[in-house]
Structures are given as C-alpha cells and as structure tokens.
Protein backbone atom coordinates (compact mmCIF):
# COMPACT_ATOMS: atom_id res chain seq x y z
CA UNK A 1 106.58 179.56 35.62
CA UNK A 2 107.15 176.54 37.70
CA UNK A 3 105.20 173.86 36.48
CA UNK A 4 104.31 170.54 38.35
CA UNK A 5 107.06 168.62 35.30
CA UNK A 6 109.97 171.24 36.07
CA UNK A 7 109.44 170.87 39.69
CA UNK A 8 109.53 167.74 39.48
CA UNK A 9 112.71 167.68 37.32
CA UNK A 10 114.50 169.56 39.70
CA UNK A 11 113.59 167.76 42.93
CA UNK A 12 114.70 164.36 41.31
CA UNK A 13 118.44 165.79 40.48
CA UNK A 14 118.68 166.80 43.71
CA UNK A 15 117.45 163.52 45.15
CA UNK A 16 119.08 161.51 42.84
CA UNK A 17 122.21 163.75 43.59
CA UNK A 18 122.06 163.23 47.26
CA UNK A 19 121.96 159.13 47.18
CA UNK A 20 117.87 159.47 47.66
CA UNK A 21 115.24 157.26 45.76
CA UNK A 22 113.70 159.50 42.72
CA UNK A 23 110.34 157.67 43.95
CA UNK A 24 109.82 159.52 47.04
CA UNK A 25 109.99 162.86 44.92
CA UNK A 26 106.27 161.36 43.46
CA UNK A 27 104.85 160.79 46.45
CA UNK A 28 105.76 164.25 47.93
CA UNK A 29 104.33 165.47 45.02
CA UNK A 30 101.08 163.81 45.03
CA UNK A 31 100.46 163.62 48.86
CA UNK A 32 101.41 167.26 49.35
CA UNK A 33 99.21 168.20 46.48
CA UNK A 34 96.44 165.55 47.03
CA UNK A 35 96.91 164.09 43.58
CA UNK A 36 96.25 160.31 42.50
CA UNK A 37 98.98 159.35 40.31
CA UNK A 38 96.58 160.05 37.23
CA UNK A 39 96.26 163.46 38.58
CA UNK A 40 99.56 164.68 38.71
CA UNK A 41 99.78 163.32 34.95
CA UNK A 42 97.46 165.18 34.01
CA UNK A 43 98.73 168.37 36.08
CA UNK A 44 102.41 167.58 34.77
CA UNK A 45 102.50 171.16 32.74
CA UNK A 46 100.11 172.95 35.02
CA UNK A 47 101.68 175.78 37.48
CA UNK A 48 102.28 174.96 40.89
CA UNK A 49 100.73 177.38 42.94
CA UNK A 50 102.32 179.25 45.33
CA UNK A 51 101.22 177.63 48.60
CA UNK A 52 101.40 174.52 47.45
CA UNK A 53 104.85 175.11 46.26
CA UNK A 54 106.02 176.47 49.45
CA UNK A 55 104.97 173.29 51.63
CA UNK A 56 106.18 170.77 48.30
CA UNK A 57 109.78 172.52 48.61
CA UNK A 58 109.49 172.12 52.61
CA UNK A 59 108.68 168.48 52.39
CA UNK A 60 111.21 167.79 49.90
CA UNK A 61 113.84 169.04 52.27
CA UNK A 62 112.84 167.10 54.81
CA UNK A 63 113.48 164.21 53.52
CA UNK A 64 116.27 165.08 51.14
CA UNK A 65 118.04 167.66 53.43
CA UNK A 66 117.14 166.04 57.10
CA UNK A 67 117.07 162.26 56.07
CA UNK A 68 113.00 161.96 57.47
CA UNK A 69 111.18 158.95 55.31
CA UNK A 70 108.46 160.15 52.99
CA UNK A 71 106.20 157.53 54.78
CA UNK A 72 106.92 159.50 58.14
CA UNK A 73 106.50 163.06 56.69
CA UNK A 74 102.99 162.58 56.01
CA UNK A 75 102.03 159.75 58.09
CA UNK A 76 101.15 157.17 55.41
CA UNK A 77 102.34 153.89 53.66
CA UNK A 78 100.83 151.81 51.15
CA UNK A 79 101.18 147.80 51.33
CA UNK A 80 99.54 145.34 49.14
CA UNK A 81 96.70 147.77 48.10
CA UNK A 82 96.14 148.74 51.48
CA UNK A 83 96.52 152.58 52.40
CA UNK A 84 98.18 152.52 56.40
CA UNK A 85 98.73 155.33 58.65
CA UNK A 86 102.45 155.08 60.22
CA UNK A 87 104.38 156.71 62.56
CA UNK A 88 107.68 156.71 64.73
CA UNK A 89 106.31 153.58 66.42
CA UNK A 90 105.94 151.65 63.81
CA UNK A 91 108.37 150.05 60.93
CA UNK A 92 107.58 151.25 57.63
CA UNK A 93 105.88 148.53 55.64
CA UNK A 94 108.37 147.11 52.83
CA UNK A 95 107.48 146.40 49.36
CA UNK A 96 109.51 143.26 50.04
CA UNK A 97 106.86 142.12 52.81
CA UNK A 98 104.67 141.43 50.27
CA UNK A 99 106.12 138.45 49.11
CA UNK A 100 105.46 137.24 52.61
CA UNK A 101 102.06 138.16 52.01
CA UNK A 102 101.28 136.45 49.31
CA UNK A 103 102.69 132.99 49.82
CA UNK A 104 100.95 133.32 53.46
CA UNK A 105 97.40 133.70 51.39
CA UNK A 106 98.35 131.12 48.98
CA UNK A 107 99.09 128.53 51.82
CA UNK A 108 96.18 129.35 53.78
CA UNK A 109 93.52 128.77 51.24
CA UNK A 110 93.68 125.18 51.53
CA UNK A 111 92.36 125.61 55.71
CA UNK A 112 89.08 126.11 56.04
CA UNK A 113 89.18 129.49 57.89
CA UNK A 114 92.35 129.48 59.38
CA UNK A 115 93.20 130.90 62.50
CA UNK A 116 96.78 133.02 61.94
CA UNK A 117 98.66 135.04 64.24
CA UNK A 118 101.17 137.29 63.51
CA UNK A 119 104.11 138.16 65.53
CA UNK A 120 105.53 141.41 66.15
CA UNK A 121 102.52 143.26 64.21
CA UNK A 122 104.23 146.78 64.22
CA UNK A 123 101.50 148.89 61.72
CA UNK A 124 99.49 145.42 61.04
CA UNK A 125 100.00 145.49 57.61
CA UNK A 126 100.92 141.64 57.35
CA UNK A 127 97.65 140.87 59.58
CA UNK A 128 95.70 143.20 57.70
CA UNK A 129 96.20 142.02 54.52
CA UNK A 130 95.46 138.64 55.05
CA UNK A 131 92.12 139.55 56.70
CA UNK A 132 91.51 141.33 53.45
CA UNK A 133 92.18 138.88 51.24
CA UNK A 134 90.85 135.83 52.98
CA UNK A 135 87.85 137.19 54.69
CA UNK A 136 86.97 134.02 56.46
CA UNK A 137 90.21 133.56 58.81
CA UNK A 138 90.06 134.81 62.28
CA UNK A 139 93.48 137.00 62.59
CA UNK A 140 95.21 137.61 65.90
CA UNK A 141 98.25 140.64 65.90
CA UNK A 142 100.14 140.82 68.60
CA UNK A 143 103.28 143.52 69.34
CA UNK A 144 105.11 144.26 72.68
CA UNK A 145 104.47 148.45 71.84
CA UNK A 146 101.11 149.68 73.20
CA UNK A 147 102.32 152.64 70.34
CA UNK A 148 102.20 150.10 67.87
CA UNK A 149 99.66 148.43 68.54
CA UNK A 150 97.39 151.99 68.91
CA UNK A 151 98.57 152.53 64.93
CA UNK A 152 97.74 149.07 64.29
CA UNK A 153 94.08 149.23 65.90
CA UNK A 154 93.69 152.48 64.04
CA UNK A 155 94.18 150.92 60.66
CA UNK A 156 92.04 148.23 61.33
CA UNK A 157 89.34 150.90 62.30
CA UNK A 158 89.69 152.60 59.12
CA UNK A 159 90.09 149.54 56.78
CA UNK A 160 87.13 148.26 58.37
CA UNK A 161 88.72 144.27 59.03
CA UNK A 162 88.37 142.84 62.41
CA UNK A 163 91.32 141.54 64.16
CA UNK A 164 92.05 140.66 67.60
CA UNK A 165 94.73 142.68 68.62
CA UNK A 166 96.95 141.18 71.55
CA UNK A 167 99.89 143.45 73.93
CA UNK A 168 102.63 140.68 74.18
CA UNK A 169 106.29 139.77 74.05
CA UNK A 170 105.98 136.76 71.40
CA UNK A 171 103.71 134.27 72.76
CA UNK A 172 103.97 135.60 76.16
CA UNK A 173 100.23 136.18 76.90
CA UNK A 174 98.69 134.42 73.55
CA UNK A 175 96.42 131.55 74.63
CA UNK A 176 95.36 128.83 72.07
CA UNK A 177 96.42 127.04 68.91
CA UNK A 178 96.75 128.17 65.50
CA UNK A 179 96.87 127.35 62.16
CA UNK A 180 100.05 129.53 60.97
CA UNK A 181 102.43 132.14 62.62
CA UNK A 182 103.54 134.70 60.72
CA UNK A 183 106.26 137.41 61.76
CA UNK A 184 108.50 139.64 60.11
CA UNK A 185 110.61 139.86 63.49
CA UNK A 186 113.65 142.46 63.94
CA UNK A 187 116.72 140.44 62.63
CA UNK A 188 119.70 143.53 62.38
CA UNK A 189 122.52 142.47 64.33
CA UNK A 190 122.87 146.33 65.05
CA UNK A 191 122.84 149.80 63.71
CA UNK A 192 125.82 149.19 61.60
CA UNK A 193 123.37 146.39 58.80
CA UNK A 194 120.94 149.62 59.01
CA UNK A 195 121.01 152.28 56.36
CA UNK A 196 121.13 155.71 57.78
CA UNK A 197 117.33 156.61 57.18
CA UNK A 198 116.62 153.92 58.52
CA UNK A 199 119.28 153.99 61.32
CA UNK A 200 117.87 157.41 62.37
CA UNK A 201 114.15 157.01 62.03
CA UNK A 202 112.57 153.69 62.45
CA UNK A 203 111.81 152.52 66.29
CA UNK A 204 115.13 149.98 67.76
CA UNK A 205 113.03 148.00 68.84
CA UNK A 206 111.01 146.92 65.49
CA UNK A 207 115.05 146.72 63.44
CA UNK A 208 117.51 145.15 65.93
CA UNK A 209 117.74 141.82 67.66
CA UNK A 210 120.54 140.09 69.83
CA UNK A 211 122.70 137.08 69.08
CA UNK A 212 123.36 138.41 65.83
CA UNK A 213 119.86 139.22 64.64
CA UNK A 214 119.18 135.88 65.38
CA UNK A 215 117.30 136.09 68.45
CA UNK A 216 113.69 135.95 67.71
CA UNK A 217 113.80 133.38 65.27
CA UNK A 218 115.00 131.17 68.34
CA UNK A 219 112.02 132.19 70.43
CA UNK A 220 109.96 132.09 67.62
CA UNK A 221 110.86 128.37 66.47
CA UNK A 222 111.07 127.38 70.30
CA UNK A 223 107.96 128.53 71.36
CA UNK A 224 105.75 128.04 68.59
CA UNK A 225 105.15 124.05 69.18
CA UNK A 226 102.84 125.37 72.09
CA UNK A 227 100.51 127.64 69.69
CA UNK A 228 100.61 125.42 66.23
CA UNK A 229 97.96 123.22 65.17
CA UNK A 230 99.29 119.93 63.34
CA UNK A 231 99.28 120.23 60.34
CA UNK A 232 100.59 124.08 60.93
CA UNK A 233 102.62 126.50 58.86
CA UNK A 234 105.17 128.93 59.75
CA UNK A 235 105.90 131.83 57.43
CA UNK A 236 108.84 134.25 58.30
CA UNK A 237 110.90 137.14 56.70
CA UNK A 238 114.44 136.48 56.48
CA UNK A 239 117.22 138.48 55.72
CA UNK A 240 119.02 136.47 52.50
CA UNK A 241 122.52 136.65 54.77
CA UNK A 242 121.24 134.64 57.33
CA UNK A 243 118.98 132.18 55.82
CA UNK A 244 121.75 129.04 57.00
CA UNK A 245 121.45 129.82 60.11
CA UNK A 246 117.70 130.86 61.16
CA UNK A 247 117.45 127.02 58.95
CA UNK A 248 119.60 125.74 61.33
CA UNK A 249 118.18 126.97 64.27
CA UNK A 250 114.68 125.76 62.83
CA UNK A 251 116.03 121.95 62.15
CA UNK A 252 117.76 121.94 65.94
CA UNK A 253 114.21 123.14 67.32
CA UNK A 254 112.77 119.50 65.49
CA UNK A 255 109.50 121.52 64.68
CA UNK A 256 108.74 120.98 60.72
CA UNK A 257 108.29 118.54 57.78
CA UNK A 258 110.08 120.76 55.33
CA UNK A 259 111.35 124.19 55.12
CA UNK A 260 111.54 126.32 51.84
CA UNK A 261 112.33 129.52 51.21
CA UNK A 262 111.28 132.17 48.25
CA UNK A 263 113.01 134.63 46.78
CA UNK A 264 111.63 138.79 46.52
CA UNK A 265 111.57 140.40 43.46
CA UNK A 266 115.48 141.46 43.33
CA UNK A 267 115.91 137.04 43.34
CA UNK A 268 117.37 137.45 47.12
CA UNK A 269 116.02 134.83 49.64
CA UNK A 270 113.48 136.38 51.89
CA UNK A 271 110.08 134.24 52.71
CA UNK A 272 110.77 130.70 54.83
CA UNK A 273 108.13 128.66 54.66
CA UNK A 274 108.26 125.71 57.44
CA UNK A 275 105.89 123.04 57.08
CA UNK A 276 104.59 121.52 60.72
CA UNK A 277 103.75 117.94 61.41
C-alpha cells in the first residue's frame, strides 16, 4: 500500500539524489493533493489513491526529471504570508526578498502614509506586501513586461490591495515624487551566476543585467533624484558579491546621507538601505 509517508520517503531520495531541494517534494504533495500542511500530517499513513498518485508521480518528474520549478508546475508562490499566482513571466518570489520586505515596512512607519514605488515589480510581491502590511501608503508597481504586469494586476485582484500599476522601463513614464523606491532589479552578469533551474526557467529579462549585473543599479541611483522626496529612502536587493561596487556607484551618484546594508538569514549581505537628504 502506498501511503502518503512512503511516498513521500521515496520522492525525497530521489530528489535529494538528483541535487533537488527535499522541500519541493512537500509542496507537490500538498498542492497536488490540496492539503494544508496540517493535512498531509494528518494523512501521513493514509493511502494515496490512485489518481492522485498518478498526477503526484507526474509532477514529481517534472520537476525532478525535467528541471520545471515547483512554483511553475502549479502556478503558485507564497511570499511573506501572501499566496501569488506565477508564471513564465514572472521571477519566482525568494524567501530572501523578504528581508527586503521587512526593513522596507520598518522604515516606512515613521512617514505618515508614504508614497513607495517599486521598480521592476515582476509578480508584485514586494508592492503587495507592503500594501498589506501598511494599509495607509499609496503603492505604485511598475515593470517593462505587459506579462508581468497582467500576473501582477491579477494578484492584486485576488488579494484585494489597491495598487497603481504602471508599464515602464524604470522611471521612464513615472510622474511625481516619492517617499521610497524599492526594486529587486536583475543583477546576473549572465547565465553562467544562474543555477540551471533557474537558467532554464525564469524570464532573461527579470535575472540578467549588463555591465556586469551592474546596470540597473546605475539607472536606478541616477535617476531616482528626479522621483525622491527629501527626506527619501532607497531600499534595494543586492547580490552579497557585488555590494562594493553597487556602494560605489551609489556614493559617485552623490544621492544619500548614509548607506547600510543587512544581511538574509544565511548572514550574506543582501538589503541596502540608502538614506536621502
């Protein structure tokens, strides 16, 4: 009898066998199944049945055997509480975002409803979560994909927050001043920083950058002086092997009072912080 525990067992050797994450193997599981977490708990020793089995196995090879994110395979990702729907045109939201996330809330409590605007939106999760979590801002996303933007609008819809969702390359047709910019721009030099999953999955666009990843923190820094209140805050993903020179590239632009940067949860630098005067 194949039971939900032995089926499990058996996917996560051959996962863990074939360099994949033994998390995924839950969440094909539970989605395929349409189990909570608690559920499939309580299901652990309960037989699988048979059709369910069939599209479990199915799914598992997908992303085992043809190298297709979990997030991709059935269309969802969750961020900071928030279920998203996600697709080819969209980068997966990371857990490593979140950090982003929360200094961005914690920094923006002490505006009276901010106005924020966040670069390169992709799924919205960053500009979704902060209308969630400080209901009084006014939130503008912006992305250069209509496809993006379509999943972004979408979530919005279904999460029920109201943001004002802009088609633009950067600032290019934003009008106004705001309080902070966020962005978790692309910042791979090129397909050779990107794992394979990644590599053969997630939209170009939304991963790679010129000028050695570099290139949208430049246009970012650059052109934010036009859109930022003073006092303003910029908040910005960063990959930890390039946090000299995006910092360098910020002090040449002359825009800030100070710049930090945090750390993620695996102590690697990821969140700058660039205070604007």
């Amino acid at each position: 009898m194949m039971t939900y525990r032995r089926l499990y067992n058996e996917l996560k050797e051959k996962a863990l066998a074939a360099g994949k994450e033994e998390s995924a193997i839950k969440i094909i599981l539970m989605e395929t199944a349409g189990f909570t977490f608690t559920d499939l708990v309580m299901n652990f020793d309960s037989p699988v049945p048979a059709g369910i089995l069939d599209r479990i196995i199915k799914n598992s090879d997908d992303y085992i055997e043809n190298n297709i994110p979990v997030q991709y395979i059935f269309g969802v990702a969750y961020f900071y509480g928030m279920r998203l729907m996600v697709n080819g045109a969209v980068l997966i939201p990371r857990p490593e975002t979140e950090v982003l996330v929360e200094i961005a809330i914690e920094r923006l409590r002490s505006f009276k409803n901010p106005r924020t605007i966040d670069i390169g939106c992709g799924s919205g999760a960053i500009a979704l979560a902060l209308k969630k979590h400080l209901p009084g801002s006014e939130i503008t996303a912006v992305d250069i994909s209509e496809a993006a933007l379509s999943v972004a609008k979408a979530n919005a819809k279904a999460l029920d927050l109201d943001i004002d969702f802009i088609l633009s390359d950067l600032f290019s047709a934003v009008v106004g001043e705001y309080d902070a910019i966020v962005s978790n721009p692309p910042y791979l030099a090129g397909e050779e920083e990107a794992e394979p999953i990644v590599r053969d999955n997630e939209p170009p666009g939304a991963l790679y950058a010129p000028d050695g990843g570099l290139h949208f923190y430049e246009r970012i820094f650059r052109e934010a002086p036009r859109h930022l209140k003073k006092p303003g805050l910029i908040v910005l993903e960063i990959p930890t092997d390039k946090r000299e020179k995006i910092t360098a590239l910020a002090t040449e632009a002359g825009l800030y009072r100070r710049i930090g940067v945090e750390k993620d949860l695996s102590g690697r630098d990821r969140v700058m912080i660039i205070e604007y005067e």
